[in-house]
N, C-alpha and C. Protein backbone atom coordinates (compact mmCIF):
# COMPACT_ATOMS: atom_id res chain seq x y z
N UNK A 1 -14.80 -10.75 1.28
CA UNK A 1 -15.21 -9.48 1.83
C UNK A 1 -15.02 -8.38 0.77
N UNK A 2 -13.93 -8.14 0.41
CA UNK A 2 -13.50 -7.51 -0.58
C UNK A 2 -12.65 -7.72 -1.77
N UNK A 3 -13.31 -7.04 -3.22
CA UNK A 3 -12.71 -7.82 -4.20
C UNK A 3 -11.51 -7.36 -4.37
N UNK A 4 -10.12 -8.52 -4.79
CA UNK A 4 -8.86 -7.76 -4.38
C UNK A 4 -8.66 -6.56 -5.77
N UNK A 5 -8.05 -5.71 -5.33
CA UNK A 5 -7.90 -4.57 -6.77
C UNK A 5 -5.96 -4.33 -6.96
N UNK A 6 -5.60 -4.91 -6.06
CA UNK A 6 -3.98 -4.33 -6.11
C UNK A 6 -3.30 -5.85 -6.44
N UNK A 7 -2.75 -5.43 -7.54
CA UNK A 7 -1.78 -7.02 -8.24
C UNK A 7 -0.15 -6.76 -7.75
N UNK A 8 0.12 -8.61 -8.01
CA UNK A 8 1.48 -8.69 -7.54
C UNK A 8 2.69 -7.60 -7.44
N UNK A 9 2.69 -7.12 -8.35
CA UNK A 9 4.33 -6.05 -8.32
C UNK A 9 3.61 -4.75 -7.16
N UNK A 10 2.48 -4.63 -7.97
CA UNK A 10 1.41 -3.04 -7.17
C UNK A 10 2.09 -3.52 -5.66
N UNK A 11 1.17 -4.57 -4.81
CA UNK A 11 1.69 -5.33 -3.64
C UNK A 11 3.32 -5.36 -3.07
N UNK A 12 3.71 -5.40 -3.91
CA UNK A 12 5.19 -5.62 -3.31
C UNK A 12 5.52 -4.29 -3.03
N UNK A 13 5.44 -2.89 -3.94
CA UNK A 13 6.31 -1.97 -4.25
C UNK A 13 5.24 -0.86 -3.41
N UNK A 14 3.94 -1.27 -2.71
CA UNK A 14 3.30 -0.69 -1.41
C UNK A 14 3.92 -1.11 -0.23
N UNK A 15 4.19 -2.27 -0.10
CA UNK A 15 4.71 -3.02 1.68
C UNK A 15 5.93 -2.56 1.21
N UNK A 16 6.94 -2.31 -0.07
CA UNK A 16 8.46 -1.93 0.33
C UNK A 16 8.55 -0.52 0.82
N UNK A 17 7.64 0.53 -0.02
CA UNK A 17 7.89 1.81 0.01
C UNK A 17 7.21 1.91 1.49
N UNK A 18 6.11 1.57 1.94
CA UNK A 18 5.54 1.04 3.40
C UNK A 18 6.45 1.20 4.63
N UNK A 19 7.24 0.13 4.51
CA UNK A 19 8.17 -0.24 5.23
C UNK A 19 9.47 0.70 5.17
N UNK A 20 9.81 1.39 4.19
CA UNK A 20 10.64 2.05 3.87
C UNK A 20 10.38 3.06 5.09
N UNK A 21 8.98 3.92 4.82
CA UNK A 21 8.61 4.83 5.26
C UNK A 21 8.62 4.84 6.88
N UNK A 22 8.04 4.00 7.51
CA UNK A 22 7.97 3.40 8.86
C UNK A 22 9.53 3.22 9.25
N UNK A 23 10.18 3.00 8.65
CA UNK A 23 11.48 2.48 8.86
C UNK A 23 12.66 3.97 9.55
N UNK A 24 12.03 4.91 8.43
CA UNK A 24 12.73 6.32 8.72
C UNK A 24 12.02 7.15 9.33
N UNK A 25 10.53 7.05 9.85
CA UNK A 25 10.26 7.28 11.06
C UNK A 25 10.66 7.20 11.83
N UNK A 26 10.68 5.80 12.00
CA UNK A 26 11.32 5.22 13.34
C UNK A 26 12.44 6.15 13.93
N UNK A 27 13.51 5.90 12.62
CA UNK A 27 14.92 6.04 13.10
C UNK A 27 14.99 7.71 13.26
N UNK A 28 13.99 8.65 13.15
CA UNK A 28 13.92 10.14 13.24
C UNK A 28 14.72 11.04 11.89
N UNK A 29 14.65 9.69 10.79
CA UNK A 29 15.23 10.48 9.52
C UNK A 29 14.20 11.42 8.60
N UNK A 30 13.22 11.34 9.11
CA UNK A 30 11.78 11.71 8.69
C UNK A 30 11.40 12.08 9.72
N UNK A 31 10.26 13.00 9.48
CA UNK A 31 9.13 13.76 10.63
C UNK A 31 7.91 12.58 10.72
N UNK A 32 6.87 12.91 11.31
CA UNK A 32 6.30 12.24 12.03
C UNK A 32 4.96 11.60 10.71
N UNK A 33 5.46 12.40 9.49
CA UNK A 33 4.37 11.62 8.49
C UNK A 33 4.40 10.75 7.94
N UNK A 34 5.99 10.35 8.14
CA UNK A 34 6.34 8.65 7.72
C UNK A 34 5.87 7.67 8.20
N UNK A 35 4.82 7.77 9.48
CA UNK A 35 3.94 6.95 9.69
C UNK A 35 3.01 6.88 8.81
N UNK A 36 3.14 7.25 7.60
CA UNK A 36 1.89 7.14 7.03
C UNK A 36 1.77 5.91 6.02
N UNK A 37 3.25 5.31 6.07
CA UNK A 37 3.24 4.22 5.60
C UNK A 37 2.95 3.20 5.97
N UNK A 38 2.17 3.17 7.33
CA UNK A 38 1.21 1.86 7.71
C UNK A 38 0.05 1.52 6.51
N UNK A 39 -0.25 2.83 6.08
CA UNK A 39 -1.63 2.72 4.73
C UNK A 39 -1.22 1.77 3.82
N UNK A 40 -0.41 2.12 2.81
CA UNK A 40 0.34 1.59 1.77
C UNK A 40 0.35 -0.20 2.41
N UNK A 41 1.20 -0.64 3.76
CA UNK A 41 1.36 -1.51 4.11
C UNK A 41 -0.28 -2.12 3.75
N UNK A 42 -1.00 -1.64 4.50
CA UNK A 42 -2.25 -2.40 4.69
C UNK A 42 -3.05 -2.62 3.62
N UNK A 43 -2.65 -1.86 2.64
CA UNK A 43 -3.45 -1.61 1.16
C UNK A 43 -2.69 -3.01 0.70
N UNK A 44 -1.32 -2.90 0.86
CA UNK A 44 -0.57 -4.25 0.31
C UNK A 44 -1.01 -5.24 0.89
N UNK A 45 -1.05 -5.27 1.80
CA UNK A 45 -1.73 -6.78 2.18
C UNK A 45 -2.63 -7.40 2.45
N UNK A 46 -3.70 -6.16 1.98
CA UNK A 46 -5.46 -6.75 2.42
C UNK A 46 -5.29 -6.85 0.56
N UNK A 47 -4.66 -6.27 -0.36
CA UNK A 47 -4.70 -6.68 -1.46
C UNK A 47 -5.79 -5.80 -2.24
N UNK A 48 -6.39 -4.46 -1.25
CA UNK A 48 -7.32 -4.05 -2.04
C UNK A 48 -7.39 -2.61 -1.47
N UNK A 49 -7.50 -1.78 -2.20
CA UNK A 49 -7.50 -0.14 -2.39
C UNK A 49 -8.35 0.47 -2.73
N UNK A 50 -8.98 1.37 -1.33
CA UNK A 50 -10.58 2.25 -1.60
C UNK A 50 -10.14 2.99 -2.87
N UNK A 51 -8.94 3.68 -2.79
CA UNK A 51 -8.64 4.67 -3.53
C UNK A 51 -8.86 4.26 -4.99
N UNK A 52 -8.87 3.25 -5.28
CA UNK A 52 -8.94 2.49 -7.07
C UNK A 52 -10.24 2.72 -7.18
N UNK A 53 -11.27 2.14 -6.57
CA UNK A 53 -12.98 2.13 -6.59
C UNK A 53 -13.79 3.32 -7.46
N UNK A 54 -13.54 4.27 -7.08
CA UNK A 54 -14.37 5.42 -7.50
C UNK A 54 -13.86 5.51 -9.35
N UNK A 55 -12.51 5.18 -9.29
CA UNK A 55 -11.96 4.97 -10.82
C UNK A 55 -11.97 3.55 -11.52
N UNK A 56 -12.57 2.87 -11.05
CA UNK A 56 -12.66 1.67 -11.24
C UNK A 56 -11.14 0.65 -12.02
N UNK A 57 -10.44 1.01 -11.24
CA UNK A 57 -8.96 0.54 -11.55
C UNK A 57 -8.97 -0.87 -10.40
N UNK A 58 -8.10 -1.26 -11.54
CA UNK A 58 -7.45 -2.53 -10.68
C UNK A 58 -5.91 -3.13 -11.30
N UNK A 59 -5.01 -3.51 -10.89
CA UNK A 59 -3.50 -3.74 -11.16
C UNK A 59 -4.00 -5.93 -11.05
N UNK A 60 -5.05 -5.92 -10.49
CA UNK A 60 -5.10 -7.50 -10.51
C UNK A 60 -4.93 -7.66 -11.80
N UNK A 61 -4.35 -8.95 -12.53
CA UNK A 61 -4.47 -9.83 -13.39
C UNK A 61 -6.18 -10.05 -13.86
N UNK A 62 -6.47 -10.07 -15.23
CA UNK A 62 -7.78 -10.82 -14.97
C UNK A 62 -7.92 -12.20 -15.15
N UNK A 63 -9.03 -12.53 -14.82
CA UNK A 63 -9.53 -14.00 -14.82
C UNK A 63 -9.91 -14.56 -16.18
């Protein structure tokens, strides 16, 4: 569907800071924009980022 653009470390250090973020939502250590780390999450794990496209970036490895 989509070609992946976000490489291994990129991936990890989106779902941590992700999760981070969601995490201190939750707990009301943060205001209500720390939900905004569902994005990051989902960027990490669909493996691919609108935001790279227009700059034609990618953190993948090449082939």
């Amino acid at each position: 569907m989509f070609t992946p653009n976000v490489g291994s470390i990129d991936r990890i250090l989106r779902i941590a800071v992700g999760a981070i973020l969601i995490v201190l939502a939750a707990t009301g250590q943060i205001g209500l924009w720390g939900w905004i780390g569902i994005v990051p999450i989902l960027t990490g794990t669909l493996r691919w980022c609108p935001a790279y496209l227009p700059f034609g970036l990618s953190t993948c490895k090449t082939r």
